[in-house]
Protein backbone atom coordinates (compact mmCIF):
# COMPACT_ATOMS: atom_id res chain seq x y z
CA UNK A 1 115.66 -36.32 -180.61
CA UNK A 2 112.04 -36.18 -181.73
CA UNK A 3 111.30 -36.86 -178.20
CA UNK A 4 113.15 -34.25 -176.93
CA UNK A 5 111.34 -32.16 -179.75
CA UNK A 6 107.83 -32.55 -178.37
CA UNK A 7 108.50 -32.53 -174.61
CA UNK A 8 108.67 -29.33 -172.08
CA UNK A 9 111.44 -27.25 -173.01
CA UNK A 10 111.34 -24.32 -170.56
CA UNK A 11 108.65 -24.01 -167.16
CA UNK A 12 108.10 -21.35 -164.92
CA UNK A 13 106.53 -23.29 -161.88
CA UNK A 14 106.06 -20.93 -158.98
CA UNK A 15 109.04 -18.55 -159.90
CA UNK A 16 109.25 -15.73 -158.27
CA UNK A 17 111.70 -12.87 -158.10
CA UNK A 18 111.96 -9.28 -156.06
CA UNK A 19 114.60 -6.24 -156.62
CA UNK A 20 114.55 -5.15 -152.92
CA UNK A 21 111.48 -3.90 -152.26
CA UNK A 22 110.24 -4.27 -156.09
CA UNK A 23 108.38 -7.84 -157.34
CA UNK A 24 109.36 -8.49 -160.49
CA UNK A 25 107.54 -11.80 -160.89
CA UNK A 26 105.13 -13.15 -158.22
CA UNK A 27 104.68 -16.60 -158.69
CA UNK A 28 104.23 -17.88 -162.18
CA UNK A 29 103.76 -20.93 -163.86
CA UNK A 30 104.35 -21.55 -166.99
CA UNK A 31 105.89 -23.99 -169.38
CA UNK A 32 106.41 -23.94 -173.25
CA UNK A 33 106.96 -27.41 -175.41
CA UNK A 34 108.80 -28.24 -178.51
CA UNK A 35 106.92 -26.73 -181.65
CA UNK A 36 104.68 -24.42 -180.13
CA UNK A 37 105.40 -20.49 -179.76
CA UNK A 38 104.14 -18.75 -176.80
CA UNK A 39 103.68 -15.04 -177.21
CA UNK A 40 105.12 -13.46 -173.23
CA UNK A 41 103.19 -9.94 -173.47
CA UNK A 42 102.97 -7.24 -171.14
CA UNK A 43 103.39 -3.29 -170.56
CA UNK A 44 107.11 -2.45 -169.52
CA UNK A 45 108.09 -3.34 -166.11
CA UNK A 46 105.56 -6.61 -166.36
CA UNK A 47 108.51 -8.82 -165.30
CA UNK A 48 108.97 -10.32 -169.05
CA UNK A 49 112.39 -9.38 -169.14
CA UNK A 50 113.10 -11.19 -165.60
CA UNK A 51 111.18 -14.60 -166.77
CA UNK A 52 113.59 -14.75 -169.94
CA UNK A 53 116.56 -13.75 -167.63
CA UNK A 54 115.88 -16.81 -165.06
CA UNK A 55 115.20 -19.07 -168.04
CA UNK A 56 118.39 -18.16 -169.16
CA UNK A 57 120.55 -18.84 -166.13
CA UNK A 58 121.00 -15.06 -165.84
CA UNK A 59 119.10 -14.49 -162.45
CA UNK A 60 117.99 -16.91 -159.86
CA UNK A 61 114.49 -17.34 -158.75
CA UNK A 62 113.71 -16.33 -155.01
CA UNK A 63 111.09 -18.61 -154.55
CA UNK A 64 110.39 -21.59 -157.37
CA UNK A 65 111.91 -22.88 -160.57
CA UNK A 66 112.86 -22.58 -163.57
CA UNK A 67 113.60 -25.72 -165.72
CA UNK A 68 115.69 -25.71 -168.82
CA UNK A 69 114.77 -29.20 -170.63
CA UNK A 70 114.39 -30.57 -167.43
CA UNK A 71 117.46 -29.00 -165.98
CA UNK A 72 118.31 -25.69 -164.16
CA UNK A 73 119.50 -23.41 -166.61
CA UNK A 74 122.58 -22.70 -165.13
CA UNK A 75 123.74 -25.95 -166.56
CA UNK A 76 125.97 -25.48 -169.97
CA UNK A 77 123.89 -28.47 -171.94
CA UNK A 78 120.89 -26.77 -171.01
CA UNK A 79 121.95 -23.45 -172.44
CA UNK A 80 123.41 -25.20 -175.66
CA UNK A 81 119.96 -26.16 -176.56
CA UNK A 82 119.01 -22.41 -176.54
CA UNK A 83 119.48 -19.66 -178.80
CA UNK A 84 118.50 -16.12 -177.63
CA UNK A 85 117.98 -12.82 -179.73
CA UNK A 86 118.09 -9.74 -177.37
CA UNK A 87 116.89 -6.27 -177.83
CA UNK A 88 120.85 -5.17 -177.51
CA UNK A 89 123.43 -7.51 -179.08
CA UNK A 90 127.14 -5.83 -178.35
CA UNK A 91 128.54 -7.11 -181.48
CA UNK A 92 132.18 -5.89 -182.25
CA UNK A 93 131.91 -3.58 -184.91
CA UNK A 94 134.97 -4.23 -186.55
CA UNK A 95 134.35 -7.97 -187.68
CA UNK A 96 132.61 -9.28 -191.14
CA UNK A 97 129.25 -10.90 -190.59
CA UNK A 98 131.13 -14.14 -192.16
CA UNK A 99 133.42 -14.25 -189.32
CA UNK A 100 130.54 -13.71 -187.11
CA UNK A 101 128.44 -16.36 -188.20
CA UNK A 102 131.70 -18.91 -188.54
CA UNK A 103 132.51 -17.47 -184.75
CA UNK A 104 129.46 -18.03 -183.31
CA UNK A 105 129.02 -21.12 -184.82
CA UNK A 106 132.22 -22.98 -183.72
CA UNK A 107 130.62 -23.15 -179.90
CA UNK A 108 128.37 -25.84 -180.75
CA UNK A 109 128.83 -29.47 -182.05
CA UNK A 110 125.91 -29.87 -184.83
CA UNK A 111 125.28 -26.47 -185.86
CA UNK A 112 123.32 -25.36 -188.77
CA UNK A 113 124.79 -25.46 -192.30
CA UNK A 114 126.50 -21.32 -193.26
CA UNK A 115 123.91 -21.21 -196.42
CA UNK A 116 121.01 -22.18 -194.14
CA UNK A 117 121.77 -19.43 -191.79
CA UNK A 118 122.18 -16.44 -194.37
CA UNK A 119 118.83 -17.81 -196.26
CA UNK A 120 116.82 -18.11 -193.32
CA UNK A 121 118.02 -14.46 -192.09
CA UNK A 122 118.11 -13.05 -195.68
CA UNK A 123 121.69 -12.23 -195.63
CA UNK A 124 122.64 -12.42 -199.18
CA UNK A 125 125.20 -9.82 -200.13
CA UNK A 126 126.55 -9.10 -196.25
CA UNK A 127 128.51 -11.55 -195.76
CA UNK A 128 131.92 -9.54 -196.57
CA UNK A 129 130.17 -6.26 -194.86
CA UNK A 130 131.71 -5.40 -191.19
CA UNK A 131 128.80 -5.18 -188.82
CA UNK A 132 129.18 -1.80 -187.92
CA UNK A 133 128.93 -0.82 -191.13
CA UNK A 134 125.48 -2.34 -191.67
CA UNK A 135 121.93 -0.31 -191.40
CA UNK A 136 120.00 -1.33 -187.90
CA UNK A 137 117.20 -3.37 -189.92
CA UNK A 138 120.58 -5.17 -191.07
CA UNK A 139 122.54 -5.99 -187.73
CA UNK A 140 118.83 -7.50 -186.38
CA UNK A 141 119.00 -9.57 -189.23
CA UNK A 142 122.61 -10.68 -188.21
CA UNK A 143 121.48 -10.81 -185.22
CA UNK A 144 118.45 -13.18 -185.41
CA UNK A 145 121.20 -15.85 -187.83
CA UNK A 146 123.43 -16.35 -184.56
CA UNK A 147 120.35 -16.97 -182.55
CA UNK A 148 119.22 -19.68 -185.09
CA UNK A 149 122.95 -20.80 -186.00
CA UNK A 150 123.15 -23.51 -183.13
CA UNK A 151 120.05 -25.50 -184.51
CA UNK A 152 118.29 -24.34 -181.45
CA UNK A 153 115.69 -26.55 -180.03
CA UNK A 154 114.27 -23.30 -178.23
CA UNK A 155 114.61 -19.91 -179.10
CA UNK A 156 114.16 -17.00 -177.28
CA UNK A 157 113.07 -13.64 -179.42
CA UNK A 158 112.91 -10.48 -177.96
CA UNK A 159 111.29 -7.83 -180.01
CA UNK A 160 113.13 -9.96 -183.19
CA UNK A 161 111.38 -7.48 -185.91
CA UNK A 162 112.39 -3.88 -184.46
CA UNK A 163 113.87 -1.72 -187.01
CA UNK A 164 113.16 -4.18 -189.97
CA UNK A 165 110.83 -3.10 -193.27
CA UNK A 166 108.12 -5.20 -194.33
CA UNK A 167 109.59 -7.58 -196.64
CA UNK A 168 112.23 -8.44 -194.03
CA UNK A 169 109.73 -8.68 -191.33
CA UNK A 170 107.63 -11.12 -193.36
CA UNK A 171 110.67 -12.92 -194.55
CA UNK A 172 111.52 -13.75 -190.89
CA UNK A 173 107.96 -14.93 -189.83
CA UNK A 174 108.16 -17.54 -192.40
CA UNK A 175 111.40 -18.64 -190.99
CA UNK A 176 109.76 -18.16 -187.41
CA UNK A 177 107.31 -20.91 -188.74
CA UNK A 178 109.71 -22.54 -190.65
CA UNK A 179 111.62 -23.50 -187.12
CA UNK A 180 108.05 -24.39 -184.80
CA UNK A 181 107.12 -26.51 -187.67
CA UNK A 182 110.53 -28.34 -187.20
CA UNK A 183 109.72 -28.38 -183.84
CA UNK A 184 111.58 -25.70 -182.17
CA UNK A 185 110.36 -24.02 -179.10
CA UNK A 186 110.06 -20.32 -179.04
CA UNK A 187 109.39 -17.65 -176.63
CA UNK A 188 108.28 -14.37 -178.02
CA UNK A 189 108.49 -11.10 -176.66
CA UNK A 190 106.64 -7.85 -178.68
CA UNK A 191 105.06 -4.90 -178.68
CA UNK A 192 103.86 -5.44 -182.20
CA UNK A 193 100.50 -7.32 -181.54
CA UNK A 194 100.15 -7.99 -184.81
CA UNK A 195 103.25 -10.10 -185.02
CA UNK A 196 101.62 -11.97 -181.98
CA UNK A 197 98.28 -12.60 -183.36
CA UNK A 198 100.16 -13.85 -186.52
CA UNK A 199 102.62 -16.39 -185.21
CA UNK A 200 101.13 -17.50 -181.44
CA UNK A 201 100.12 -20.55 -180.85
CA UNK A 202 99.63 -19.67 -177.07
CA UNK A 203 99.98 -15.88 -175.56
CA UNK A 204 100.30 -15.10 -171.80
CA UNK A 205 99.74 -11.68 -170.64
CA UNK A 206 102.05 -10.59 -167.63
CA UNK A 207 101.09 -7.64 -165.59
CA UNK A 208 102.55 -6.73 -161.90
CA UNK A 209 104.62 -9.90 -162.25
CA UNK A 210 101.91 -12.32 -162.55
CA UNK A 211 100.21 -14.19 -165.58
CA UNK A 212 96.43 -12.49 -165.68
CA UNK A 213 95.86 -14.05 -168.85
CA UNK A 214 96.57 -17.47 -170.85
CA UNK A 215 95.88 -19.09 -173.73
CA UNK A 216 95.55 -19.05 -177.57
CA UNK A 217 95.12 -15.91 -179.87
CA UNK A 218 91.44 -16.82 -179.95
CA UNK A 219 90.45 -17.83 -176.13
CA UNK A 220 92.17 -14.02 -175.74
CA UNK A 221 90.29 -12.41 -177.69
CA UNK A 222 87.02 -14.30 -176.75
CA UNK A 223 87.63 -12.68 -173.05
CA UNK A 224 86.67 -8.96 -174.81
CA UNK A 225 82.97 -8.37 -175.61
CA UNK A 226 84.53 -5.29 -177.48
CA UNK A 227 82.98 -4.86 -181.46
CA UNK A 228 84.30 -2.69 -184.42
CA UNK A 229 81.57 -1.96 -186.79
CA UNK A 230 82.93 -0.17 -189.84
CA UNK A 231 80.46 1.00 -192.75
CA UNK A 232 79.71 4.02 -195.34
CA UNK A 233 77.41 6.22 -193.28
CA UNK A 234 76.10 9.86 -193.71
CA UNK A 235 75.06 10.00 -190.14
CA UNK A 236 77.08 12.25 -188.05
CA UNK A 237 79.85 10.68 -185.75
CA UNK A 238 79.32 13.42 -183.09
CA UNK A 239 75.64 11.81 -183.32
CA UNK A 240 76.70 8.47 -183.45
CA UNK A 241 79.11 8.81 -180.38
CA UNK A 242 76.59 10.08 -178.05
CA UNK A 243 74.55 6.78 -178.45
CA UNK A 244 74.66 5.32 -174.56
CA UNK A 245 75.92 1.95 -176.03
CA UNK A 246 78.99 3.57 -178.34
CA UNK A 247 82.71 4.01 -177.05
CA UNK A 248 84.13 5.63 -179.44
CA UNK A 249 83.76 6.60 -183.03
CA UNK A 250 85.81 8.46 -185.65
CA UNK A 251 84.98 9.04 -189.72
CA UNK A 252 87.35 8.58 -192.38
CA UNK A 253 86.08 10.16 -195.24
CA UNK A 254 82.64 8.67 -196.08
CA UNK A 255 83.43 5.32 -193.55
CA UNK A 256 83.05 5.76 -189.88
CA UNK A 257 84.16 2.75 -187.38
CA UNK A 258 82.37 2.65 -183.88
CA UNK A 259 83.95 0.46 -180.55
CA UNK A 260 80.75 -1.14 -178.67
CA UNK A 261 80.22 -3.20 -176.27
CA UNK A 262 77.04 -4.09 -177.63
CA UNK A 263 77.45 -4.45 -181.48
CA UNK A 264 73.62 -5.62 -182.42
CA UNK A 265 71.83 -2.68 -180.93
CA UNK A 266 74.34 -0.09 -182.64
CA UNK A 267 73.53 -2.08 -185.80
CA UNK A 268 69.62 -1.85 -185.29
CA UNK A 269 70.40 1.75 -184.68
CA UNK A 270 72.46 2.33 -187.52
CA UNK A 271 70.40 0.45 -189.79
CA UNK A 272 67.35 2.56 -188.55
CA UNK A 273 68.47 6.06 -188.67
CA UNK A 274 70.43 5.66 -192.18
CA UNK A 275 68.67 4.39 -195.27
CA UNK A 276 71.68 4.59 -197.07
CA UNK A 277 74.27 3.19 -195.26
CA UNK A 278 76.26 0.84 -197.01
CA UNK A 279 79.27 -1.67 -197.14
CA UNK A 280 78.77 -2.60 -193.17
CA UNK A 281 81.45 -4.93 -191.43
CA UNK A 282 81.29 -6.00 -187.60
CA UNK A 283 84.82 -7.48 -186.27
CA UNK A 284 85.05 -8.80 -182.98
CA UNK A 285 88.37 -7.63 -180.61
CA UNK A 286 91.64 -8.01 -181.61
CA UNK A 287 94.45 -9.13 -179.58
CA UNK A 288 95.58 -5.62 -179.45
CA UNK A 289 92.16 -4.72 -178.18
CA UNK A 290 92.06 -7.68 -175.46
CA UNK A 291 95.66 -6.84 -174.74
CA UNK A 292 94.64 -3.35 -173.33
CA UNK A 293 91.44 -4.17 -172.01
CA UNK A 294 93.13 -7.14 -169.76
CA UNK A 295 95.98 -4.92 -169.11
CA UNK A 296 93.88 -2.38 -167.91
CA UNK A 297 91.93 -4.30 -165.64
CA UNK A 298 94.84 -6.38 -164.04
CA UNK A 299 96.01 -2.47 -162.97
């Protein structure tokens, strides 16, 4: 099993797939192993949705192919190493999460204990509420527990924290860790960069249906020369923003934060015009940043 664990569980190699006239995904290659998460960005219409669709057994590539633990997904003890949480569920309304859970988890042979499931998905006090009944932050909740119910060795999350508050959201990023650390594969889909930059241990970037960028949160955001210099100024941001090597700028209250290109000259500057100036921090790009700028240039 621990074998298993460590190996490839899911690879692009070459996959491509077209909607008539439309590419969806041109090519790609990519493969994820057991305890690592990869982070699959992109803008909408990237082809993310496709990748996790041929992964799945849902679509077929055109041209290349997808391997499911070394087997095509289409295969049922391929699948039954997966668990999948979707942006839509179609969950009957009418039935208890209990029966839910004890449903969903009946289709596999080894699955995870009931009282793992609801602590790992915070689901103390639902059990005995109908689904339809619950709030949306709720049902994802629900939802995420029948993804993780089968003891998946790879997961598939798409969008997982949508609709959830803080505490939930940073109640299932421990779990998130919780499962790589046991050596569970997972596949990541979100538009909250944040929630990428926290949990990746590898992000690709799609764009047009092709992989313009690969590899961890850092080598990412190494590939932006982009600086934020934030500081207590009395110099005038209008001012500030018509410096030749300055972005953007904007002042909240007595701070202002610049974007450069070219972070030790705006110091110097800075520094040279204000006396004063005060409590001065200099962050390089985050993945948000690089995500755009990549994004932007792939177009």
């Amino acid at each position: 099993m621990q074998q298993a664990r460590s190996g490839t569980a899911v690879a692009w190699r070459g996959a491509s797939k077209r909607y008539g006239g439309i590419v969806a995904l041109d090519g790609i290659d990519l493969e994820v192993r057991g305890g690592e998460l990869l982070a699959l960005l992109g803008p909408n219409g990237a082809g993310k949705s496709t990748a996790i669709a041929l992964a799945l057994g849902l679509l077929r590539a055109d041209a290349g192919e997808v391997m499911l633990f070394g087997r095509a997904p289409a295969e049922l003890e391929a699948r039954r190493g997966c668990g999948v949480m979707l942006q839509s569920a179609g969950l009957p309304d009418s039935l208890k999460v209990r029966e839910l859970l004890e449903l969903t988890r009946s289709y596999y042979a080894a699955p995870r204990g009931l009282d793992d499931c609801v602590g790992m998905a915070g689901l103390d006090g639902l059990m005995d509420r109908r689904y339809g009944r619950l709030s949306g932050g709720q049902q994802r909740r629900v939802q995420f527990a029948l993804a993780i119910c089968g003891a998946p060795r790879l997961l598939f999350l798409d969008e997982p924290t949508t609709g959830l508050d803080l505490d939930a959201r940073t109640m299932l990023w421990a779990t998130i860790r919780r499962m790589v650390g046991e050596g569970c594969a997972v596949v990541l889909t979100t538009h909250y960069l944040e929630e990428a930059e926290a949990l990746a241990d590898r992000v690709a970037v799609l764009a047009g249906g092709r992989i313009v960028a690969c590899g961890s949160v850092q080598q990412i955001r190494a590939r932006v020369s982009q600086r934020r210099i934030r500081c207590v100024s009395a110099l005038d941001a209008a001012r500030v923003g018509a410096w030749p090597e300055v972005r953007s700028v904007c002042r909240d209250g007595e701070r202002i934060e610049i974007v450069t290109d070219y972070a030790e000259t705006v110091v110097r500057q800075l520094l040279f015009e204000d006396s004063g100036l005060s409590q001065l921090e200099v962050q390089r790009a985050g993945l948000a940043d690089a995500f755009v700028e990549i994004t932007r240039e792939a177009a």
